[in-house]
PDB file of N, CA and C in Angstrom:
ATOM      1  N   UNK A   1       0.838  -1.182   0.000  1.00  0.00           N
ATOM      2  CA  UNK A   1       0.000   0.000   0.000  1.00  0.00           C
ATOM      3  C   UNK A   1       0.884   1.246   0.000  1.00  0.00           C
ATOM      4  N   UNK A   2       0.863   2.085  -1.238  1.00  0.00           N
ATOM      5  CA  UNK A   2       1.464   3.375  -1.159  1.00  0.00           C
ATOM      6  C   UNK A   2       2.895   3.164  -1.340  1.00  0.00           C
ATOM      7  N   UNK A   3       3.825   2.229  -1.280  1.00  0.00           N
ATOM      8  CA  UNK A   3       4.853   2.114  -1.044  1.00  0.00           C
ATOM      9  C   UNK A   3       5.794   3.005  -2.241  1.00  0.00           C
ATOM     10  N   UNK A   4       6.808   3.051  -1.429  1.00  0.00           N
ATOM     11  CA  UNK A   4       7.778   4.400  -2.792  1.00  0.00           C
ATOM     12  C   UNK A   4       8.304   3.289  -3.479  1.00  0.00           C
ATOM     13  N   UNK A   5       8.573   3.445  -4.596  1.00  0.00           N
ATOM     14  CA  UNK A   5       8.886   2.097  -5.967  1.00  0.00           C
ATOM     15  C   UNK A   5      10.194   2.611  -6.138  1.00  0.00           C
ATOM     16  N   UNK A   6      10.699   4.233  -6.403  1.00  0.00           N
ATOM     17  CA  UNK A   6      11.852   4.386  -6.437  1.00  0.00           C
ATOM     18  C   UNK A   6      12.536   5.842  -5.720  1.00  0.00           C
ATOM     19  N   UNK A   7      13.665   5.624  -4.831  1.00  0.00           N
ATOM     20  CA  UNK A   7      13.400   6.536  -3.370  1.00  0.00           C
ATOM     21  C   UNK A   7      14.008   7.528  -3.636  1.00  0.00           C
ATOM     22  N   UNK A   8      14.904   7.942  -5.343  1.00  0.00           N
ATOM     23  CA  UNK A   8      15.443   9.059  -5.494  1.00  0.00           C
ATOM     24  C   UNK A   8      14.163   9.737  -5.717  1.00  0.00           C
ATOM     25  N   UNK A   9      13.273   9.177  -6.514  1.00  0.00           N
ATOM     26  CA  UNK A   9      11.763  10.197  -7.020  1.00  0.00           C
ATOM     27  C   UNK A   9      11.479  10.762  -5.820  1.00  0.00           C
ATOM     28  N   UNK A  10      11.184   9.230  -4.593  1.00  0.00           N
ATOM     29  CA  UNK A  10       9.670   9.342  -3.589  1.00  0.00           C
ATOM     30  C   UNK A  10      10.554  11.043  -3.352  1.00  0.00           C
ATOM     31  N   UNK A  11      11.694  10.952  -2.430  1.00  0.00           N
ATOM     32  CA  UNK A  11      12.640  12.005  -2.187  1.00  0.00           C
ATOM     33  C   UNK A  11      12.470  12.941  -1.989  1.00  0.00           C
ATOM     34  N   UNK A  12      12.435  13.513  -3.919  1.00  0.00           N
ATOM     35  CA  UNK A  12      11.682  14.801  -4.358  1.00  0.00           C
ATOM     36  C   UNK A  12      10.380  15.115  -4.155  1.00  0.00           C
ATOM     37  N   UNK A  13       9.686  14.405  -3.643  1.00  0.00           N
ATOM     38  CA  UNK A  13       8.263  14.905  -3.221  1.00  0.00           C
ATOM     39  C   UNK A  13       7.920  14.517  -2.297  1.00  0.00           C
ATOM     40  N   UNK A  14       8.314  14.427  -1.176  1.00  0.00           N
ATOM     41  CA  UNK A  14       8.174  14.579   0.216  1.00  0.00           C
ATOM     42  C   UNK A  14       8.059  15.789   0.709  1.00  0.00           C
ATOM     43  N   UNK A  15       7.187  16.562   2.011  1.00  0.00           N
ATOM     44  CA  UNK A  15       7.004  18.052   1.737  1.00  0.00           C
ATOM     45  C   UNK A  15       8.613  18.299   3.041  1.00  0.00           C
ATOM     46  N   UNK A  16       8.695  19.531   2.556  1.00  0.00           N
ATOM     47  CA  UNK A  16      10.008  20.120   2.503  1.00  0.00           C
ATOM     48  C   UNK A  16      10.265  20.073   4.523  1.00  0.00           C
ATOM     49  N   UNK A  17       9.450  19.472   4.955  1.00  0.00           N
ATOM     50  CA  UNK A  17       9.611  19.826   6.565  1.00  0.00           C
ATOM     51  C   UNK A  17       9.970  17.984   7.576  1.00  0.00           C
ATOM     52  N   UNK A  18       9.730  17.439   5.933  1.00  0.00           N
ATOM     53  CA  UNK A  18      10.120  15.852   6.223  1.00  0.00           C
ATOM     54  C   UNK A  18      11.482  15.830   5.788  1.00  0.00           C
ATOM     55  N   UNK A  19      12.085  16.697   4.662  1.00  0.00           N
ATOM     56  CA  UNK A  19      13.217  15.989   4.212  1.00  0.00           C
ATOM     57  C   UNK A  19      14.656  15.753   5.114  1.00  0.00           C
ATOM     58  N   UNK A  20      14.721  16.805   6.383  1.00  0.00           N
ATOM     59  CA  UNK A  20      15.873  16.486   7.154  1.00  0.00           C
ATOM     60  C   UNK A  20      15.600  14.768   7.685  1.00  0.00           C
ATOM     61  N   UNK A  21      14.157  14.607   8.294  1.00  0.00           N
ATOM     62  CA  UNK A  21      13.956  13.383   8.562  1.00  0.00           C
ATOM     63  C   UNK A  21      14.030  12.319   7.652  1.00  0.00           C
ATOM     64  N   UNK A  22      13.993  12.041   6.543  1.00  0.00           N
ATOM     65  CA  UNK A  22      14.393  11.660   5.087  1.00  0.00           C
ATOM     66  C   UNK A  22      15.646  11.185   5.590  1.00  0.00           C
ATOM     67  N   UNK A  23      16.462  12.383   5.195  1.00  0.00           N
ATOM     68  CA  UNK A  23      17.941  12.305   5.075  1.00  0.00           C
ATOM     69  C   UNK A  23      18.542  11.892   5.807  1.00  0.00           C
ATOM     70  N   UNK A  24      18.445  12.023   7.122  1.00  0.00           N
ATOM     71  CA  UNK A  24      18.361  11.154   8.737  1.00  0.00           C
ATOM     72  C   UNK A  24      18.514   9.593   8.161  1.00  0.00           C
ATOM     73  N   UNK A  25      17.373   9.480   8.118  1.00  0.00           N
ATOM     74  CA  UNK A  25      17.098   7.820   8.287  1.00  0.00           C
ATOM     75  C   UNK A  25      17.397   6.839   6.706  1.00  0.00           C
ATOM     76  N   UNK A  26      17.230   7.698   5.578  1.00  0.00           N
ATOM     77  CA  UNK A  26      17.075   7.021   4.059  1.00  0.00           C
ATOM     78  C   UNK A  26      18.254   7.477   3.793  1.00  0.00           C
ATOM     79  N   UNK A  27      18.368   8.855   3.705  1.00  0.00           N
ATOM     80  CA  UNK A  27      19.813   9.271   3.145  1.00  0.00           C
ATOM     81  C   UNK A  27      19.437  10.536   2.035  1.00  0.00           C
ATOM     82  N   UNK A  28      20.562  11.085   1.854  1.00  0.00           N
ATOM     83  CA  UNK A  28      20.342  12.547   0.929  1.00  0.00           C
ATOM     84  C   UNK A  28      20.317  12.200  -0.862  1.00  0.00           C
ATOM     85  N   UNK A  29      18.946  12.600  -1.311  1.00  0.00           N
ATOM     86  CA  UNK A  29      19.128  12.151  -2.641  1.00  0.00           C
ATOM     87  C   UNK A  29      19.925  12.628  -3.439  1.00  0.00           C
ATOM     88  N   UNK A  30      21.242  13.291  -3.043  1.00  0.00           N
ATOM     89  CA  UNK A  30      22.558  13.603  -3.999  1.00  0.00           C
ATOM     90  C   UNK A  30      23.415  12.871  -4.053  1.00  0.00           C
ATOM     91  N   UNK A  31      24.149  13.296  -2.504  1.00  0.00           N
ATOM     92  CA  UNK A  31      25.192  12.138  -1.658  1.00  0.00           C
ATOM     93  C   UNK A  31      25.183  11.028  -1.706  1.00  0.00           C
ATOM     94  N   UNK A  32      23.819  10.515  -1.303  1.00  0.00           N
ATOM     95  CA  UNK A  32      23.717   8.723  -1.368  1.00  0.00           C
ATOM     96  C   UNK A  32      23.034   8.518  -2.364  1.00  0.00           C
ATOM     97  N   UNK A  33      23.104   8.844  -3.349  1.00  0.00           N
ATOM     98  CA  UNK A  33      22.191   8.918  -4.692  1.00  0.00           C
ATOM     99  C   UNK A  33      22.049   7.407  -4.800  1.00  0.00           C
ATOM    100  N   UNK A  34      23.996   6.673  -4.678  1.00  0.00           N
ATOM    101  CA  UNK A  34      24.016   4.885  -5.554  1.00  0.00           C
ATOM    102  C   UNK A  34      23.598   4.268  -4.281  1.00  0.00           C
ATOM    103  N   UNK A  35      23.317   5.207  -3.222  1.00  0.00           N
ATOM    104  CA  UNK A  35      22.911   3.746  -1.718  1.00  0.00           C
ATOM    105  C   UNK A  35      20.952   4.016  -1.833  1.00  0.00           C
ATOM    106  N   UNK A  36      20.498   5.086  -2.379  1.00  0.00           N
ATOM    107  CA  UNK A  36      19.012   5.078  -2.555  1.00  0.00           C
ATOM    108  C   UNK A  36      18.928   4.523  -3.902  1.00  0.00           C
ATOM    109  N   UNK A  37      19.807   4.371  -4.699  1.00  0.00           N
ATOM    110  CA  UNK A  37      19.617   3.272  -6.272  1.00  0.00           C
ATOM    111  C   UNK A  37      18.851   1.867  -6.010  1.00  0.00           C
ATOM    112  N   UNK A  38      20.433   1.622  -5.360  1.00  0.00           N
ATOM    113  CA  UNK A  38      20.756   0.115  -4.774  1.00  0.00           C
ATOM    114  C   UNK A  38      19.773  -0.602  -3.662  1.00  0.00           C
ATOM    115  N   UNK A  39      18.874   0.527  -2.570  1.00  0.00           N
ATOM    116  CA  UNK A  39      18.103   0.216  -1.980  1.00  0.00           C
ATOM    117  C   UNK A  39      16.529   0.567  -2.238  1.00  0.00           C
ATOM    118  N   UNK A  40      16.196   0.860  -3.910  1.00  0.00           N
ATOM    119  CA  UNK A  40      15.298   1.056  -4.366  1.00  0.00           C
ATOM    120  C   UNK A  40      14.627  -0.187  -4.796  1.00  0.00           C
ATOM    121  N   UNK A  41      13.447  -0.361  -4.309  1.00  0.00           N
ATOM    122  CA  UNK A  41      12.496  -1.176  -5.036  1.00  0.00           C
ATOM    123  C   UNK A  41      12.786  -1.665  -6.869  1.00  0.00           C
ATOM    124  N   UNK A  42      12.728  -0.719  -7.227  1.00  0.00           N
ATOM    125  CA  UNK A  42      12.520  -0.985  -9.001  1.00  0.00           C
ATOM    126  C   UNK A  42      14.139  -1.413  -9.050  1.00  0.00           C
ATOM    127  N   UNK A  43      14.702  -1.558  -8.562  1.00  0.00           N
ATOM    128  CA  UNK A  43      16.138  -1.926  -8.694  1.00  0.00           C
ATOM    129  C   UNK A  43      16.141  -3.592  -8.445  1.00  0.00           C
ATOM    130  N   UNK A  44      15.057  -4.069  -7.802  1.00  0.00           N
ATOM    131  CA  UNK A  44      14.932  -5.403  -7.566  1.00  0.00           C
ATOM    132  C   UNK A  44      13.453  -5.773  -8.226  1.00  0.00           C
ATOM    133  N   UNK A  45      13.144  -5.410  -9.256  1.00  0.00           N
ATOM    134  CA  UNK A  45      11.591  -6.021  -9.790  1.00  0.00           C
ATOM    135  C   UNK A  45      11.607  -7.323 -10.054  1.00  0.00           C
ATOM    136  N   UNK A  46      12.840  -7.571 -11.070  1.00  0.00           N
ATOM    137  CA  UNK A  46      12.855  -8.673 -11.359  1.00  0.00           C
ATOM    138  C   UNK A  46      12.651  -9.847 -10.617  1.00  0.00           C
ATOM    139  N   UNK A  47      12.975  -9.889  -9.177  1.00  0.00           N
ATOM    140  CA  UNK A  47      13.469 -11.049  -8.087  1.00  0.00           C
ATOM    141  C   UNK A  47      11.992 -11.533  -7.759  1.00  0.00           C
ATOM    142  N   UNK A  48      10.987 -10.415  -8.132  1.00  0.00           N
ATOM    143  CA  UNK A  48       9.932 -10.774  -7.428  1.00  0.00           C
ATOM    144  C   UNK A  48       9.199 -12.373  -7.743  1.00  0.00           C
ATOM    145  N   UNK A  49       8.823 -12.843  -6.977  1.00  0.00           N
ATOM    146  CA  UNK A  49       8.060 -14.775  -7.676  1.00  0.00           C
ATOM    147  C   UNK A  49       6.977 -15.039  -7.372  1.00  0.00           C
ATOM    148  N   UNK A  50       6.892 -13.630  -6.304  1.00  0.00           N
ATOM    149  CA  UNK A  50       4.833 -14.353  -5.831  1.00  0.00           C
ATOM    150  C   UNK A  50       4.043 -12.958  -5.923  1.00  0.00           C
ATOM    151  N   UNK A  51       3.143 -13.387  -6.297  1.00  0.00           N
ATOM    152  CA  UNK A  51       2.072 -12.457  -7.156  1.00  0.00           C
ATOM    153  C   UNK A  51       1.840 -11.448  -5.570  1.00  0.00           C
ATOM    154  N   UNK A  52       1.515 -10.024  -6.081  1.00  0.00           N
ATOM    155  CA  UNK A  52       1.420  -8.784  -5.978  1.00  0.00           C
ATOM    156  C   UNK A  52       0.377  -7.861  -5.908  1.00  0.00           C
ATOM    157  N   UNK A  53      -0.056  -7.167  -4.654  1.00  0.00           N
ATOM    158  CA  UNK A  53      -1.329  -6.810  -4.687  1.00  0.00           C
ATOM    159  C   UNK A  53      -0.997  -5.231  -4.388  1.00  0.00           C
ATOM    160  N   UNK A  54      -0.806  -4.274  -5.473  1.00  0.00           N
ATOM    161  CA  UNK A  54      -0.558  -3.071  -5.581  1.00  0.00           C
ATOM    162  C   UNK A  54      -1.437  -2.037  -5.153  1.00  0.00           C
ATOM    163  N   UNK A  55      -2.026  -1.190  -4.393  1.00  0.00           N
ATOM    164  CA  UNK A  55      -2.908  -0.175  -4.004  1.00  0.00           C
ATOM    165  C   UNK A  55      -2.287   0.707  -3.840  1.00  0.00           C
ATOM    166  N   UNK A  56      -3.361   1.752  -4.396  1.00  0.00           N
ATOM    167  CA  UNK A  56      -2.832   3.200  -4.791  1.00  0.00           C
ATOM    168  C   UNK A  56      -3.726   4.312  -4.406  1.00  0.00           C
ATOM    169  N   UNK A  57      -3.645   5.283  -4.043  1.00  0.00           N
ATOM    170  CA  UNK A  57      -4.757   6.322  -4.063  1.00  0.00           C
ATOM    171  C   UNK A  57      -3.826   7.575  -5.519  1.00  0.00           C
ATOM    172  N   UNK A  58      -5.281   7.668  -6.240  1.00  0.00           N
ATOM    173  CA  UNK A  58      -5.057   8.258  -7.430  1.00  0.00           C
ATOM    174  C   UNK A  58      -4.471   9.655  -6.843  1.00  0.00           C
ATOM    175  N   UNK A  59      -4.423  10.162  -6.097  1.00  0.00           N
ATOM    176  CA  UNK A  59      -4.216  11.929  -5.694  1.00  0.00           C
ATOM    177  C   UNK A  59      -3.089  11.399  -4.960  1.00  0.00           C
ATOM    178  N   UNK A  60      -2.119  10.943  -4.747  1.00  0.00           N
ATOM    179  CA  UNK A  60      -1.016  10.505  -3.851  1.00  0.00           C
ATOM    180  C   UNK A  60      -0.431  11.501  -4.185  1.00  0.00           C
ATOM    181  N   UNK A  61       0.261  12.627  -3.178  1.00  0.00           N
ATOM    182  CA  UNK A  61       1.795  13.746  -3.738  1.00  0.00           C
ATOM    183  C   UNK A  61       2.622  12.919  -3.828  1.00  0.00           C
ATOM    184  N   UNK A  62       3.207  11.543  -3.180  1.00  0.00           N
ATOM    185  CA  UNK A  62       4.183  11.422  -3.009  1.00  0.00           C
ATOM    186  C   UNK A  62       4.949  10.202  -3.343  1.00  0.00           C
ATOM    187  N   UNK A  63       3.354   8.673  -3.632  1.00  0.00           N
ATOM    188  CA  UNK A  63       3.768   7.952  -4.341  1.00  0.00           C
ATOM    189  C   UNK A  63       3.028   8.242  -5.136  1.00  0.00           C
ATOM    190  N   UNK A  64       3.254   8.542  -6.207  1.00  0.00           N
ATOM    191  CA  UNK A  64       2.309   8.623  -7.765  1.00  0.00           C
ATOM    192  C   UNK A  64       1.632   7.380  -8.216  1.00  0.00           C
ATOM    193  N   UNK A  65       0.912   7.569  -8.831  1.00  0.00           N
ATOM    194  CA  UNK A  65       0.449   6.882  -9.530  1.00  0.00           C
ATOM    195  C   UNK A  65       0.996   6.372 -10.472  1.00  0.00           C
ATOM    196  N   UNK A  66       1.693   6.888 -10.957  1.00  0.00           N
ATOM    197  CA  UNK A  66       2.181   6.244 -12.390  1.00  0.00           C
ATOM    198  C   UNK A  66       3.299   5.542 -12.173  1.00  0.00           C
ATOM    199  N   UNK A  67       3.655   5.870 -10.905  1.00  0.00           N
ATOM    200  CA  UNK A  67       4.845   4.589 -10.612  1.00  0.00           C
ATOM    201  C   UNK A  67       4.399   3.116 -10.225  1.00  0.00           C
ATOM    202  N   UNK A  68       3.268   3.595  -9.694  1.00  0.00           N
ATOM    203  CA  UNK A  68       2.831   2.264  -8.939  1.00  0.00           C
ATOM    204  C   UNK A  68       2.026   1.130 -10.481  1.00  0.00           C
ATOM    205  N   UNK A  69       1.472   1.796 -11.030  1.00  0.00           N
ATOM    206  CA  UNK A  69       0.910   1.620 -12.317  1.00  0.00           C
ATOM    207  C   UNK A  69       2.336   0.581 -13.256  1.00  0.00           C
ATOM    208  N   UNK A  70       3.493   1.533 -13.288  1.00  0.00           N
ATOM    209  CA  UNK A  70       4.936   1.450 -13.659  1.00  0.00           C
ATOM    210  C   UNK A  70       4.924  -0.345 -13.337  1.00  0.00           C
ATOM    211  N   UNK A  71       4.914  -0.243 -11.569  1.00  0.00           N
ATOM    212  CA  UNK A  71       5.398  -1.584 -11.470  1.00  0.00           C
ATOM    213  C   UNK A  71       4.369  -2.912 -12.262  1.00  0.00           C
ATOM    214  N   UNK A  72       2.861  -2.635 -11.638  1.00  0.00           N
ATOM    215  CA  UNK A  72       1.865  -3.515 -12.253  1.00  0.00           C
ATOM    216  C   UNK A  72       2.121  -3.703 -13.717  1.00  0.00           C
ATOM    217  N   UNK A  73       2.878  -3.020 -14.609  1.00  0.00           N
ATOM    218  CA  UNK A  73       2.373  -2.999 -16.084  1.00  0.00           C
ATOM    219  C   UNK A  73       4.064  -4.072 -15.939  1.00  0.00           C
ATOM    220  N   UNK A  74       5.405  -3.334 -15.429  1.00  0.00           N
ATOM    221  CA  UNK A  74       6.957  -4.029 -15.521  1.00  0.00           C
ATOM    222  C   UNK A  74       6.356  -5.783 -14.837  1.00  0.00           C
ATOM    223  N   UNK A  75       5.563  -5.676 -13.710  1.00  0.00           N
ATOM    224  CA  UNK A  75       5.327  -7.414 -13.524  1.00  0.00           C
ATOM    225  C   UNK A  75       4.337  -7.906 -14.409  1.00  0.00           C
ATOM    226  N   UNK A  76       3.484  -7.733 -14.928  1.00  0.00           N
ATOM    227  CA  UNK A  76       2.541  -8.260 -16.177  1.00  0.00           C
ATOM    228  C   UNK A  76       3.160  -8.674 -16.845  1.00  0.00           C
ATOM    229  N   UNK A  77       4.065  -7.472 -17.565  1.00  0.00           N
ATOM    230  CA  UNK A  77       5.047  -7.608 -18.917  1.00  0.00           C
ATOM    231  C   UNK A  77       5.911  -9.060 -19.124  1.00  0.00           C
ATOM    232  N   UNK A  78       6.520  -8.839 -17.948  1.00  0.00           N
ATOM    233  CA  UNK A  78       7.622 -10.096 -17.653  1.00  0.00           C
ATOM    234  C   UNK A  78       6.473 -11.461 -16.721  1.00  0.00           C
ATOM    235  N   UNK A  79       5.232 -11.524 -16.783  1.00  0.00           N
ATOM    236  CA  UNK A  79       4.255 -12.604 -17.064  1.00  0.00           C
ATOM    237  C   UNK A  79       4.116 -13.410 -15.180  1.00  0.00           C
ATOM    238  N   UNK A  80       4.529 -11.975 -14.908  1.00  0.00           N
ATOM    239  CA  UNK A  80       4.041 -11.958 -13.031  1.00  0.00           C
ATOM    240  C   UNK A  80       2.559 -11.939 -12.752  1.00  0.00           C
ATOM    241  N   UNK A  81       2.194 -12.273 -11.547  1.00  0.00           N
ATOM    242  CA  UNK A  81       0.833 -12.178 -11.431  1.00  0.00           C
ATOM    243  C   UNK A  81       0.947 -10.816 -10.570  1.00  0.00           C
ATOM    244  N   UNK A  82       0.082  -9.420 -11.204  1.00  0.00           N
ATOM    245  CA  UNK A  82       0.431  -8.222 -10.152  1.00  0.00           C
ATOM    246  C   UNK A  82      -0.990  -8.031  -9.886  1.00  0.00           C
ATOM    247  N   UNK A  83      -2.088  -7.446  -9.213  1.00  0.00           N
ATOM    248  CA  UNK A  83      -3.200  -7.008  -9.686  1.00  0.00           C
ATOM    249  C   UNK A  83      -2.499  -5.646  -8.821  1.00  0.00           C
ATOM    250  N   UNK A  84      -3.778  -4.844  -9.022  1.00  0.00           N
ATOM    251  CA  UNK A  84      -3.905  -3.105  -9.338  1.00  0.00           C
ATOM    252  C   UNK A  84      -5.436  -2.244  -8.762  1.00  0.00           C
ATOM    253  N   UNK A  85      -5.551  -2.228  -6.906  1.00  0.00           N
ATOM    254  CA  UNK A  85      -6.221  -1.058  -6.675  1.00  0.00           C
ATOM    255  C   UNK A  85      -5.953   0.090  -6.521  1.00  0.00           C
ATOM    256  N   UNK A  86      -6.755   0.836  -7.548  1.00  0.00           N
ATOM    257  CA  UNK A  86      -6.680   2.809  -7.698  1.00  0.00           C
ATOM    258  C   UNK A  86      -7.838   3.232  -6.519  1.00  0.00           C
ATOM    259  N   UNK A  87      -7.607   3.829  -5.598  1.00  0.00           N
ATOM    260  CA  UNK A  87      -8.664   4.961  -5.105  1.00  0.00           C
ATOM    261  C   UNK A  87      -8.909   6.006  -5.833  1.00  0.00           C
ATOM    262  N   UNK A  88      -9.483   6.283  -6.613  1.00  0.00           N
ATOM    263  CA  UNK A  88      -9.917   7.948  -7.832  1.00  0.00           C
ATOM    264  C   UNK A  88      -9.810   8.460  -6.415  1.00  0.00           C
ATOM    265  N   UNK A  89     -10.395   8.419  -5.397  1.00  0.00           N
ATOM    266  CA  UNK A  89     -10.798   9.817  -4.351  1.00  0.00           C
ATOM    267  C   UNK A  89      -9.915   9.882  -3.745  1.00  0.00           C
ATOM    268  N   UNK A  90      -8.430   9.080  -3.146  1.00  0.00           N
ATOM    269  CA  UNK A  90      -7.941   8.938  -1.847  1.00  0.00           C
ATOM    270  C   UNK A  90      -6.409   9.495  -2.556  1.00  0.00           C
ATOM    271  N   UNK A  91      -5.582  10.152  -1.219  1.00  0.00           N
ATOM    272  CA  UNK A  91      -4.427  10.317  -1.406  1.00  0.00           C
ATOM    273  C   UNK A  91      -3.624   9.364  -1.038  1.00  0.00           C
ATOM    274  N   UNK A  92      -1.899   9.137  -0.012  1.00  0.00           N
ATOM    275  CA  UNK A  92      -1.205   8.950   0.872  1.00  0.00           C
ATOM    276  C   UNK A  92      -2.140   7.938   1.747  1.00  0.00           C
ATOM    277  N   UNK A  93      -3.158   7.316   1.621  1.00  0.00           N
ATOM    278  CA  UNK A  93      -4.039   6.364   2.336  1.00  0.00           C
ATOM    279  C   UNK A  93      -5.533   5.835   2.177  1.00  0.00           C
ATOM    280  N   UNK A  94      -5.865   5.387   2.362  1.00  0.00           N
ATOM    281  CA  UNK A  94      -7.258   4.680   2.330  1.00  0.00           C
ATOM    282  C   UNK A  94      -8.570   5.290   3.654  1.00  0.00           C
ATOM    283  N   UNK A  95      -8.644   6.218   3.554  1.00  0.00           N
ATOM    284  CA  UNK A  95      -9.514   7.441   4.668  1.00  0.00           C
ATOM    285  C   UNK A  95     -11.239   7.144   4.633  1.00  0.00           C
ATOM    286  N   UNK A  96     -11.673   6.913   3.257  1.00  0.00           N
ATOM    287  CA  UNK A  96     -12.966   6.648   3.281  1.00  0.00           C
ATOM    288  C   UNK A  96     -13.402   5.154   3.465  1.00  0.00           C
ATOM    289  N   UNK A  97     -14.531   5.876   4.426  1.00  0.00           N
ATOM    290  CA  UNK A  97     -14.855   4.367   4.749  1.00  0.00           C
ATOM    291  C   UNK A  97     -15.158   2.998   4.009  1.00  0.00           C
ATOM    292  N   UNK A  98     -16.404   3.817   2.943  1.00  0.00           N
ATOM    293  CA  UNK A  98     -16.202   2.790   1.663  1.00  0.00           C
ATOM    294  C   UNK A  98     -15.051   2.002   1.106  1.00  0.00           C
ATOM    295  N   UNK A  99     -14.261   2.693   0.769  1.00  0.00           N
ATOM    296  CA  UNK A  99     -12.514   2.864   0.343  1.00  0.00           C
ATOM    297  C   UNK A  99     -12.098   1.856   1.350  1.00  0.00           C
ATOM    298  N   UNK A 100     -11.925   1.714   2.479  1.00  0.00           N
ATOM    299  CA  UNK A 100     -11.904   0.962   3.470  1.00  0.00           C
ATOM    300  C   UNK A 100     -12.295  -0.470   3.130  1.00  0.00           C
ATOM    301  N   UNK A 101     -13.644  -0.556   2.817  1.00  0.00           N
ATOM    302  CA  UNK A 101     -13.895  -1.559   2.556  1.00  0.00           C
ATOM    303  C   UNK A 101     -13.617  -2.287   1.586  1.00  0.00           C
ATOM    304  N   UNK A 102     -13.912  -1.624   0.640  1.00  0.00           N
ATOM    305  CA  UNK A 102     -13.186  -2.307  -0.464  1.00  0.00           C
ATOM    306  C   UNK A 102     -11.731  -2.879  -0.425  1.00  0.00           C
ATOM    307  N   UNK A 103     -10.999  -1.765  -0.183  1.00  0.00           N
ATOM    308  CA  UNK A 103      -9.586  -2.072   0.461  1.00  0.00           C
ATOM    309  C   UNK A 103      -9.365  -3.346   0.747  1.00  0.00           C
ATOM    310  N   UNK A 104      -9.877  -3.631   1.928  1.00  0.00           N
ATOM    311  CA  UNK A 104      -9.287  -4.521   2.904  1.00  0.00           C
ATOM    312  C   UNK A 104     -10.174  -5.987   2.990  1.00  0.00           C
ATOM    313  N   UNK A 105     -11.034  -6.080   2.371  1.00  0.00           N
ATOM    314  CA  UNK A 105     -11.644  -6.666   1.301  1.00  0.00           C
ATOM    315  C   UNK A 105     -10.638  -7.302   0.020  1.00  0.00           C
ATOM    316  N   UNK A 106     -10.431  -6.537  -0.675  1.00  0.00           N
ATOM    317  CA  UNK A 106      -9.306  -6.958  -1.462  1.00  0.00           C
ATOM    318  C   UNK A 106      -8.376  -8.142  -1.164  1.00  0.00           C
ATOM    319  N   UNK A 107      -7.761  -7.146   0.118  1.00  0.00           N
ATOM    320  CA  UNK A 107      -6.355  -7.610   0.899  1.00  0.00           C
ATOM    321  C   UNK A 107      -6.720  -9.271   1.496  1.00  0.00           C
ATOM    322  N   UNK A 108      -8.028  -9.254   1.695  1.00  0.00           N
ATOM    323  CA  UNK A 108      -8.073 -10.925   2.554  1.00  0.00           C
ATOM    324  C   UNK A 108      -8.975 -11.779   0.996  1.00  0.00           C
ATOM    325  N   UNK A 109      -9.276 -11.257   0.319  1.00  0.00           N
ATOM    326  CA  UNK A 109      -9.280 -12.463  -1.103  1.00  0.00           C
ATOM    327  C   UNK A 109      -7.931 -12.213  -1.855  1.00  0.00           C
ATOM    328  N   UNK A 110      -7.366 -11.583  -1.661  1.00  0.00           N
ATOM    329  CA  UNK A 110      -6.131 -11.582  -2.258  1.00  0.00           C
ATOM    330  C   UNK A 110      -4.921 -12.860  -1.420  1.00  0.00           C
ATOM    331  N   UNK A 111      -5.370 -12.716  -0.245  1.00  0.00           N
ATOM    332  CA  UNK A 111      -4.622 -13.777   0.753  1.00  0.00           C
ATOM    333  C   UNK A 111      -5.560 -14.307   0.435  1.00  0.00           C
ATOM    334  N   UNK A 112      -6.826 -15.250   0.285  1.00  0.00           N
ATOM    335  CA  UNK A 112      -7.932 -16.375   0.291  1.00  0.00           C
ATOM    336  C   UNK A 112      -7.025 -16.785  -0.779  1.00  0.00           C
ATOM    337  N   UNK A 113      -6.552 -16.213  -1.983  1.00  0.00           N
ATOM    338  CA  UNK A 113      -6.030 -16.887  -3.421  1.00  0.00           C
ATOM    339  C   UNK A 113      -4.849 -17.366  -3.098  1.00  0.00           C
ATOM    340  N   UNK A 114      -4.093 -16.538  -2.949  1.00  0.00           N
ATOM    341  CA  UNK A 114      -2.626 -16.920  -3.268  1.00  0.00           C
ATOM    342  C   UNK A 114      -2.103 -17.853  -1.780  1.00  0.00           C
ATOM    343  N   UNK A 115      -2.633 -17.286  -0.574  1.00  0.00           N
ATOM    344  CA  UNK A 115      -1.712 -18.097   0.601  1.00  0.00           C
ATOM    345  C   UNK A 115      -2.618 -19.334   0.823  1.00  0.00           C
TER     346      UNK A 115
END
């Protein structure tokens, strides 16, 4: 859920009062540019072997959409099992209750299938 796919991007759009805390704990997206490469998600897509349950809220500042989209379309491609929930209404989380449901809903037929 929400997760940053690649942490030089997430980085840049984190709001400006997180980034010392960022840099603290992840590292500075200049300096450690090859240690946020190397510890980026999309840097390991390939490894992935068990199918993938991606959720997104369409208004996210900070994980986009189109990254998360990015990964579902890079595991399809290469003949992964990914599926793909969008919230149209939700940012950074799953807030409405509906949204909620559906959600987490998802999350336990998604475990009913695969585990």
């Amino acid at each position: 859920m929400f997760g940053p796919y690649d942490l030089i991007t997430f980085s840049q759009r984190i709001p400006e009062s997180c980034k010392p805390y960022f840099e603290l704990v992840i590292g500075h997206p200049e300096r450690d540019r090859e240690f946020l490469l190397e510890r980026s998600p999309r840097t390991y897509m390939q490894q992935i072997r068990c199918p993938l349950l991606v959720i997104q809220g369409k208004n996210d500042p900070r994980v986009i959409e189109r990254e998360s989209r990015d990964v579902v379309e890079q595991l399809q491609a290469a003949g992964k099992q990914a599926d793909y929930l969008v919230f149209e209404d939700e940012g950074h989380d799953v807030l409405k209750y509906a949204n909620r449901v559906t959600c987490y809903t998802a999350i336990a037929e998604f475990f009913k299938k695969y585990l």
